[in-house]
Structure formats: structure tokens, C-alpha cells
Protein backbone atom coordinates (compact mmCIF):
# COMPACT_ATOMS: atom_id res chain seq x y z
CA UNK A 1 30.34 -71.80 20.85
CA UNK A 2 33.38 -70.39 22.52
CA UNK A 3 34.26 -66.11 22.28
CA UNK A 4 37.16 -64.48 22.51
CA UNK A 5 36.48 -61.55 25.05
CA UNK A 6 39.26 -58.33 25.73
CA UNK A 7 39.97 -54.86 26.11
CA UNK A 8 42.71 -52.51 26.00
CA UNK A 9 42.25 -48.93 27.71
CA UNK A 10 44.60 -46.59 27.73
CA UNK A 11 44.88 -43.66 29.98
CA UNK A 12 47.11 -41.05 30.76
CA UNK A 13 47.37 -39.82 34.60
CA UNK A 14 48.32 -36.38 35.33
CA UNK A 15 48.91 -37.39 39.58
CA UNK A 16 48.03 -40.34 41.39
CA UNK A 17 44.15 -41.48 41.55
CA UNK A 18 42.04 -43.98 42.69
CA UNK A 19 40.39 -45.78 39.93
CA UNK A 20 37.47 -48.51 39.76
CA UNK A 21 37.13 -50.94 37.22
CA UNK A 22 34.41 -52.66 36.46
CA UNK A 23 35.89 -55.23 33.98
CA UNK A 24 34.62 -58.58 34.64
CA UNK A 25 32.27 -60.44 33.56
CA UNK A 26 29.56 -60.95 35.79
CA UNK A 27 29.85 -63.55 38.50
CA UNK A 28 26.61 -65.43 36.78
CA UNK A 29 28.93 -66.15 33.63
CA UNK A 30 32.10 -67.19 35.63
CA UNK A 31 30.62 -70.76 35.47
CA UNK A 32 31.29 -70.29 31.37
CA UNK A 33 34.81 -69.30 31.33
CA UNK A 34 37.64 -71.36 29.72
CA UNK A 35 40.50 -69.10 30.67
CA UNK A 36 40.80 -66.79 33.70
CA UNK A 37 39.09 -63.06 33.88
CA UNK A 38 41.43 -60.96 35.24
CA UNK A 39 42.62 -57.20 34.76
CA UNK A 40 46.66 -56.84 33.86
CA UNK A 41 47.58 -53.13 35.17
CA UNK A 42 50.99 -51.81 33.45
CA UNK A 43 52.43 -50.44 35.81
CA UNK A 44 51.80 -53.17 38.37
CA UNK A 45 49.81 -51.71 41.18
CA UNK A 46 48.05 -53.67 44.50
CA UNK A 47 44.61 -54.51 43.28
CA UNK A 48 41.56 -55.06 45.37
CA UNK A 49 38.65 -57.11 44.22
CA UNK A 50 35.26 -56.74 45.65
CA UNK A 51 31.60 -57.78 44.77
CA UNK A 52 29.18 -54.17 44.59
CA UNK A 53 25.66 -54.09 46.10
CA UNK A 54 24.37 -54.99 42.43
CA UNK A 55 25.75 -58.22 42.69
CA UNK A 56 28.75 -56.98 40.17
CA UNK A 57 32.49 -57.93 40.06
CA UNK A 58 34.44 -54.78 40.71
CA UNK A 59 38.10 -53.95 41.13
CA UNK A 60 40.13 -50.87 42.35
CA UNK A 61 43.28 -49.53 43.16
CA UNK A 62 45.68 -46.64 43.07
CA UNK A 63 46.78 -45.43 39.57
CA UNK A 64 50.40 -43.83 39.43
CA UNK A 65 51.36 -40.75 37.72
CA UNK A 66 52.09 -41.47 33.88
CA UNK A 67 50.47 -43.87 31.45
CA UNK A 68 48.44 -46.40 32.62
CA UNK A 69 47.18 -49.88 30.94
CA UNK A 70 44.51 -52.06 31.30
CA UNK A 71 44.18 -55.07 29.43
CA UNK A 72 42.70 -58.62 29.42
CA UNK A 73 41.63 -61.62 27.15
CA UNK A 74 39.69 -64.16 28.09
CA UNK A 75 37.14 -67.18 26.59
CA UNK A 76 33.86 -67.71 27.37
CA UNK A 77 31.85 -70.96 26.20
CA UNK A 78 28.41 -70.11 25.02
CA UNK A 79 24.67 -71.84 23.91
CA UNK A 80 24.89 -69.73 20.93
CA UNK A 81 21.25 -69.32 21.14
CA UNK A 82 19.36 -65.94 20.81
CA UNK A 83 18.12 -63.86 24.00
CA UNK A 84 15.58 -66.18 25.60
CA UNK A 85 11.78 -64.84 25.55
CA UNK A 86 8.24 -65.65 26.49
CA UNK A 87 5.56 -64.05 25.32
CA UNK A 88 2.79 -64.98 27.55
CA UNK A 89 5.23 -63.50 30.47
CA UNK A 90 2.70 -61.06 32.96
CA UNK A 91 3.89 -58.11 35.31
CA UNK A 92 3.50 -58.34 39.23
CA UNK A 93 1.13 -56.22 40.38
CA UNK A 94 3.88 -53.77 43.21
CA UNK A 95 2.44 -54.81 46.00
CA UNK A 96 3.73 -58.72 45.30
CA UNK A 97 7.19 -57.62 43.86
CA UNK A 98 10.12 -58.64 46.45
CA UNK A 99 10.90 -55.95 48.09
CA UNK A 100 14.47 -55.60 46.59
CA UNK A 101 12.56 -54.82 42.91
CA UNK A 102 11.20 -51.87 44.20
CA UNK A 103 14.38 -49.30 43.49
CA UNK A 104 14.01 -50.75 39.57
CA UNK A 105 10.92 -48.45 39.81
CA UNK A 106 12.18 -44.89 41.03
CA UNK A 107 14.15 -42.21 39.75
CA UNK A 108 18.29 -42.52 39.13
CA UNK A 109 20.53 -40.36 37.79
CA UNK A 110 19.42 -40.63 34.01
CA UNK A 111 16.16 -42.23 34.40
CA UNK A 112 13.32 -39.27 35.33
CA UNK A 113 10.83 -41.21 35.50
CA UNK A 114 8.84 -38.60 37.21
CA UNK A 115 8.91 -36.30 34.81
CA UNK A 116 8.07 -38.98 31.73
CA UNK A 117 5.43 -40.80 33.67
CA UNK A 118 2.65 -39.17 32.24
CA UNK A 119 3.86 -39.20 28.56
CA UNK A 120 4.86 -43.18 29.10
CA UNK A 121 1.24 -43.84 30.20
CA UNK A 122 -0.80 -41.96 27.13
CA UNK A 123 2.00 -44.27 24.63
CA UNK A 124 1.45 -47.69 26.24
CA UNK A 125 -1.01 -47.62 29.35
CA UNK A 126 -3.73 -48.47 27.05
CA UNK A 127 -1.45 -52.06 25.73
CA UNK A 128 -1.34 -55.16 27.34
CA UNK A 129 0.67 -55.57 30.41
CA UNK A 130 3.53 -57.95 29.99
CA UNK A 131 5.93 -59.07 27.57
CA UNK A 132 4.05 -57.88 24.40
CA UNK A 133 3.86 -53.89 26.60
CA UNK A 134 8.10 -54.17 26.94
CA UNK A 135 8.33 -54.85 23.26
CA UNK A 136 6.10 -52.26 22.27
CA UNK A 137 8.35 -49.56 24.09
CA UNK A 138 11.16 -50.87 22.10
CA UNK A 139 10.04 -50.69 19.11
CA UNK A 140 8.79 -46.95 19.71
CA UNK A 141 12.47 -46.13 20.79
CA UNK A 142 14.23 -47.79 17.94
CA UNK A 143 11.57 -46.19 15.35
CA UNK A 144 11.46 -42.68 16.74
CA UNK A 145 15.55 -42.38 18.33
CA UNK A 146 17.71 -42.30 15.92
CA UNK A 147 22.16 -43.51 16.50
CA UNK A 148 24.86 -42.13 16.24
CA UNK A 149 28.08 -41.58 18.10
CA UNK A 150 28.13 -37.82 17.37
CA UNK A 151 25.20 -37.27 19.40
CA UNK A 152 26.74 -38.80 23.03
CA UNK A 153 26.89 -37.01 25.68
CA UNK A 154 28.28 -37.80 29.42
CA UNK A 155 25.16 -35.87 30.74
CA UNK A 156 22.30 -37.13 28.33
CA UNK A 157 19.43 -38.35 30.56
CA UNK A 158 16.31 -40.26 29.16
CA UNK A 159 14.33 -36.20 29.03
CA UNK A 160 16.82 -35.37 26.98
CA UNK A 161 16.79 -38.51 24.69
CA UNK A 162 12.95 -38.17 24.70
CA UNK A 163 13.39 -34.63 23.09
CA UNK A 164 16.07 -34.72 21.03
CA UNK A 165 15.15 -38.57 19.22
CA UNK A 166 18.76 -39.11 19.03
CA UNK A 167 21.79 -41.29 20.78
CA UNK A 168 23.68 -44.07 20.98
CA UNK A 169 23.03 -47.17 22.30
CA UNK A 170 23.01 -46.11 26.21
CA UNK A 171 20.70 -43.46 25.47
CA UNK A 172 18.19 -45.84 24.00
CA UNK A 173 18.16 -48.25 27.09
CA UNK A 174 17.72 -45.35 29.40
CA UNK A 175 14.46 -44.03 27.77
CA UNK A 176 13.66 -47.92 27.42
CA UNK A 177 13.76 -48.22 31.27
CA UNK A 178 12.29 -45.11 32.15
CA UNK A 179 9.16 -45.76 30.07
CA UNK A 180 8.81 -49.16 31.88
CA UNK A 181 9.41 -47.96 35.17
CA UNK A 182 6.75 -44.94 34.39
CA UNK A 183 4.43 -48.14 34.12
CA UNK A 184 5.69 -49.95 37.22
CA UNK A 185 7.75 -53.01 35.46
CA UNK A 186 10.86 -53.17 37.00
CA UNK A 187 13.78 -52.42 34.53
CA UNK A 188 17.55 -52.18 35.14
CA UNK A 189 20.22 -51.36 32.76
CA UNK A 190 22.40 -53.75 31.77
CA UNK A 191 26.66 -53.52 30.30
CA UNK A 192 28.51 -56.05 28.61
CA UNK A 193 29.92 -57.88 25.58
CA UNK A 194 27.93 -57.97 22.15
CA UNK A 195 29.61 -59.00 19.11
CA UNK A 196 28.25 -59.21 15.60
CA UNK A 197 27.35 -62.87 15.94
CA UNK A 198 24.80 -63.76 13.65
CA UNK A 199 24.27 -60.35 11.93
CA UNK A 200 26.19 -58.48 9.43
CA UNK A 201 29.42 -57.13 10.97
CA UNK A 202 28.87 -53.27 12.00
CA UNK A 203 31.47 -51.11 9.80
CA UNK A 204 32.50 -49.00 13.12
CA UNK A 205 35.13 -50.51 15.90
CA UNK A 206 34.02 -52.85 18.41
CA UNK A 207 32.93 -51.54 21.60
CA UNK A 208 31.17 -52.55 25.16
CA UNK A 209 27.56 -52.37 24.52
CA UNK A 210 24.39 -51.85 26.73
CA UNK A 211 20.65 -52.94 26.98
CA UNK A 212 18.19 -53.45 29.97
CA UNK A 213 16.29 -56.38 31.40
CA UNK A 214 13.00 -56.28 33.06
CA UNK A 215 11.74 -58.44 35.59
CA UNK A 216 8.08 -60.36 34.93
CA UNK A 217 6.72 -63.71 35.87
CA UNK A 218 9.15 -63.88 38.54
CA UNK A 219 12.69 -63.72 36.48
CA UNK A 220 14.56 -61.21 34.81
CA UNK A 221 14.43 -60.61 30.72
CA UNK A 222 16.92 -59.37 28.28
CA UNK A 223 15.73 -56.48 26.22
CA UNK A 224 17.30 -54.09 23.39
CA UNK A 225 15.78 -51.07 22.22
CA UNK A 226 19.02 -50.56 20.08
CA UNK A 227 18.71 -53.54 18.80
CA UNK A 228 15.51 -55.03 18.55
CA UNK A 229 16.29 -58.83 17.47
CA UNK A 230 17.56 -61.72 19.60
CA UNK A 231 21.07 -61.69 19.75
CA UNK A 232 23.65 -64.54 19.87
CA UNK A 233 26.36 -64.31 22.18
CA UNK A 234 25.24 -61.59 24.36
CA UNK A 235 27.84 -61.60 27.90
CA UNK A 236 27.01 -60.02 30.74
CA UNK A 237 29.54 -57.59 32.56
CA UNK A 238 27.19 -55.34 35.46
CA UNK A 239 24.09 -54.56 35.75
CA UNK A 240 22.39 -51.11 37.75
CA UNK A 241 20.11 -48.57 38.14
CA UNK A 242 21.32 -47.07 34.84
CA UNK A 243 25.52 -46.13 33.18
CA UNK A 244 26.21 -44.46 36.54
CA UNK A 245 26.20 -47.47 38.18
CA UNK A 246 27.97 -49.47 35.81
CA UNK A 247 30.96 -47.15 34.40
CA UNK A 248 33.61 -49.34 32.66
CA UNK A 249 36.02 -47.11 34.65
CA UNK A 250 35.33 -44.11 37.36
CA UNK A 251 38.63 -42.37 38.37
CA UNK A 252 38.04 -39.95 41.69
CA UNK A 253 40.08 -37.42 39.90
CA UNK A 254 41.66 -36.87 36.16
CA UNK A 255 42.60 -39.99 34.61
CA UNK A 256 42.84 -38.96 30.48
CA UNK A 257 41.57 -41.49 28.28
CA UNK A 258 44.03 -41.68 25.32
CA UNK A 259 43.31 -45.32 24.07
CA UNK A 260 40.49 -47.53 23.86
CA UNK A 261 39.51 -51.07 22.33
CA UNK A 262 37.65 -53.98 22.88
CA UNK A 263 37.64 -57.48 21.01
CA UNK A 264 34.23 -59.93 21.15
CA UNK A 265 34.61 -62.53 18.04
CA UNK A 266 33.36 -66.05 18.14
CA UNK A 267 36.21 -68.40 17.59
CA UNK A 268 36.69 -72.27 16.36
CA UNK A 269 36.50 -74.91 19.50
């Protein structure tokens, strides 16, 4: 199948700042496009492209005072096929897992796994390791978290998610990954396109979406504690330690956000 993939952000800058985008699609999908993946930047400003030390496509430059556009379409071919699995899929015991694995066990910024170790290990130390393990801490998020935009929050960590049983779909990933990296399976969060491909359309605006993926029998798997089904036409933008490492946008000063959409629709080939 072949998706129609864009954004339009809108900000308005009070003095000059330097921005970072992280717009692209992730160099493992660039194989799939039809049309090119760029950012267009009204005004026109020098842009710098660079690859981040999570393997992610990331761009930057210097943002004039006064409104500032980004914008992009694109199309991306696609198996149509739901989020591959395998249930018979074991953990590595630490010791084996290549060394670069090891910081998708340890604390970041919204992941305390420290401090949720203990409760993640009286929920699901007694299950199965594996596959079947990772699903069972989805399901417990979706169950007991419940969405809903009016509970975000810039500075909601997985503690807080844990306590409160509410977010949105970021907030659900991070508890996701904390709980597995309590039980030392590799998790990393995970940004990108996720349209409503297969499933009945959501009634609220389109937006970028997250999830996680864990790494067992030697690979790494797509998960969703949001949303708990396969999906079709999931596309990969970044991937990190958790949404500080993967902001759509970081500006290293004020950059006011005063517009904001995104388009993912499948389209006829």
C-alpha cells in the first residue's frame, strides 16, 4: 500500500534560536519512499542534516525572529501487514546481550526504573520470560491507565503515570518500558507515523504517535501499550531512551508553538 505522510508546525519566535528537528523518517524506511523526505523552512534558513547516536535522521538550524514554518509531504510504500510477532520469542540472559543493549536497561529521564523495580517484579516476575511477559505488561497498562489529552504533561515520568493511571499515549509507553527494563528486557521508546489503517477512524485530529520495541531472540519487536492490536501501516520516525530523546522539535530557547498538524492516510497506487 502506499501513505501519504506530512506535517505542518507552526511556531512563533520571539528572537533568533537554534532549533532541532527531528522530522524524518527513519533511515531504515528511506528504502520505502516514493517521493523525497525533506523539511521546507518558511523563511528559508541554512539547514544542517546529521544522523544522532540513536541511529536517527536529525536536522537543525537557526530560526529567525517572527513566524516560522515547517512543512513536508511525502509517500511511503508499505506491506500493509500488521506489527510482526513471535510468540515463542525468549529474553537474553544480560550477561549475553551486546553490549550496546545495556543502556535499554537503566534509568532516563522518564523511565525510573529504580524506583518501580520492585513493584514491576511482584506484577510479572512470577510470568514467563519472553514474548508472552512483554504482552502481559501491556495489557496491565492499557487496563489499569486510562487516555486522555487533558491529562499530558511535559514533566509526567512513568512514577507519575504509575500513580495517577492516567495519560496519553507517551505516558503509556514510558511505564511500558520501565516495567520491562525493571525485569532486564531491553526496551526503547519508539516515535512515528500511525494512521487509522485498519481500525475505525479516531474522532480527534491526527497526530505523531509513540510505542516501544523490545529486543528478544536477537532482534528488536514492536509493542503498544496504547494500543494493544497489530497495527497496519505503522512508520518509523526515531527511536531513544524515552520522548527526551526523540522530541519532534527542541528549540534552545522560546520558540511558541501556535500551529500544529500532521496527515498519515493510506492512498490509491
Amino acid at each position: 500500500m502506499l501513505i501519504r505522510l506530512g506535517y505542518d508546525i507552526q511556531f512563533e519566535i520571539p528572537a533568533a534560536v537554534a532549533m532541532v528537528g527531528m522530522l524524518h523518517v527513519h533511515p531504515s524506511r528511506v528504502p520505502d519512499l516514493r517521493e523525497p523526505d525533506e523539511v521546507s523552512i518558511s523563511p528559508e534558513v541554512k539547514v544542517e542534516s546529521y544522523i544522532d547516536s540513536y541511529g536517527n535522521r536529525c536536522a537543525r538550524w537557526l530560526a529567525p525572529a517572527g513566524p516560522l514554518r515547517l512543512s513536508s509531504s511525502t509517500l511511503i510504500e508499505d506491506p500493509g501487514t500488521p506489527d510482526a510477532g513471535d510468540p515463542d520469542a525468549q529474553e537474553h540472559p544480560v550477561n549475553e546481550l551486546p553490549p550496546e543493549m545495556l543502556r535499554y536497561l537503566l534509568n532516563s529521564r522518564y523511565c525510573e526504573v529504580d524506583r518501580l523495580s520492585n513493584i514491576a517484579v511482584e506484577l510479572f516476575g512470577h510470568l514467563k520470560p519472553g514474548w508472552s511477559r512483554v504482552q502481559a505488561i501491556c495489557g496491565w497498562v492499557n487496563w489499569k491507565v486510562a487516555f486522555g489529552y487533558q491529562h499530558a504533561r511535559s514533566s509526567k515520568t512513568a512514577l507519575d503515570v504509575f500513580a495517577e493511571r492516567t495519560g496519553v499515549c507517551r505516558d503509556f509507553q514510558h511505564l511500558a518500558v520501565t516495567f520491562c527494563r525493571a525485569l532486564n528486557i531491553p526496551a526503547r521508546y519508539a516515535t512515528g507515523y500511525l494512521g487509522d489503517i485498519g481500525v475505525p477512524k479516531e474522532p480527534t485530529p491526527m497526530d505523531f504517535s509513540a510505542w516501544f520495541e523490545v529486543y528478544l531472540q536477537n532482534r528488536w519487536w514492536t509493542f503498544d501499550a496504547r494500543h494493544t492490536q497489530p497495527r497496519i501501516g505503522r512508520v518509523l520516525m526515531a527511536t531513544g531512551r524515552d520522548a527526551s530523546d526523540v522530541a519532534i522539535t527542541t528549540s534552545f530557547g522560546i520558540a511558541n508553538l501556535t500551529g500544529f498538524s500532521v496527515v498519515t492516510e493510506e492512498v490509491a497506487e
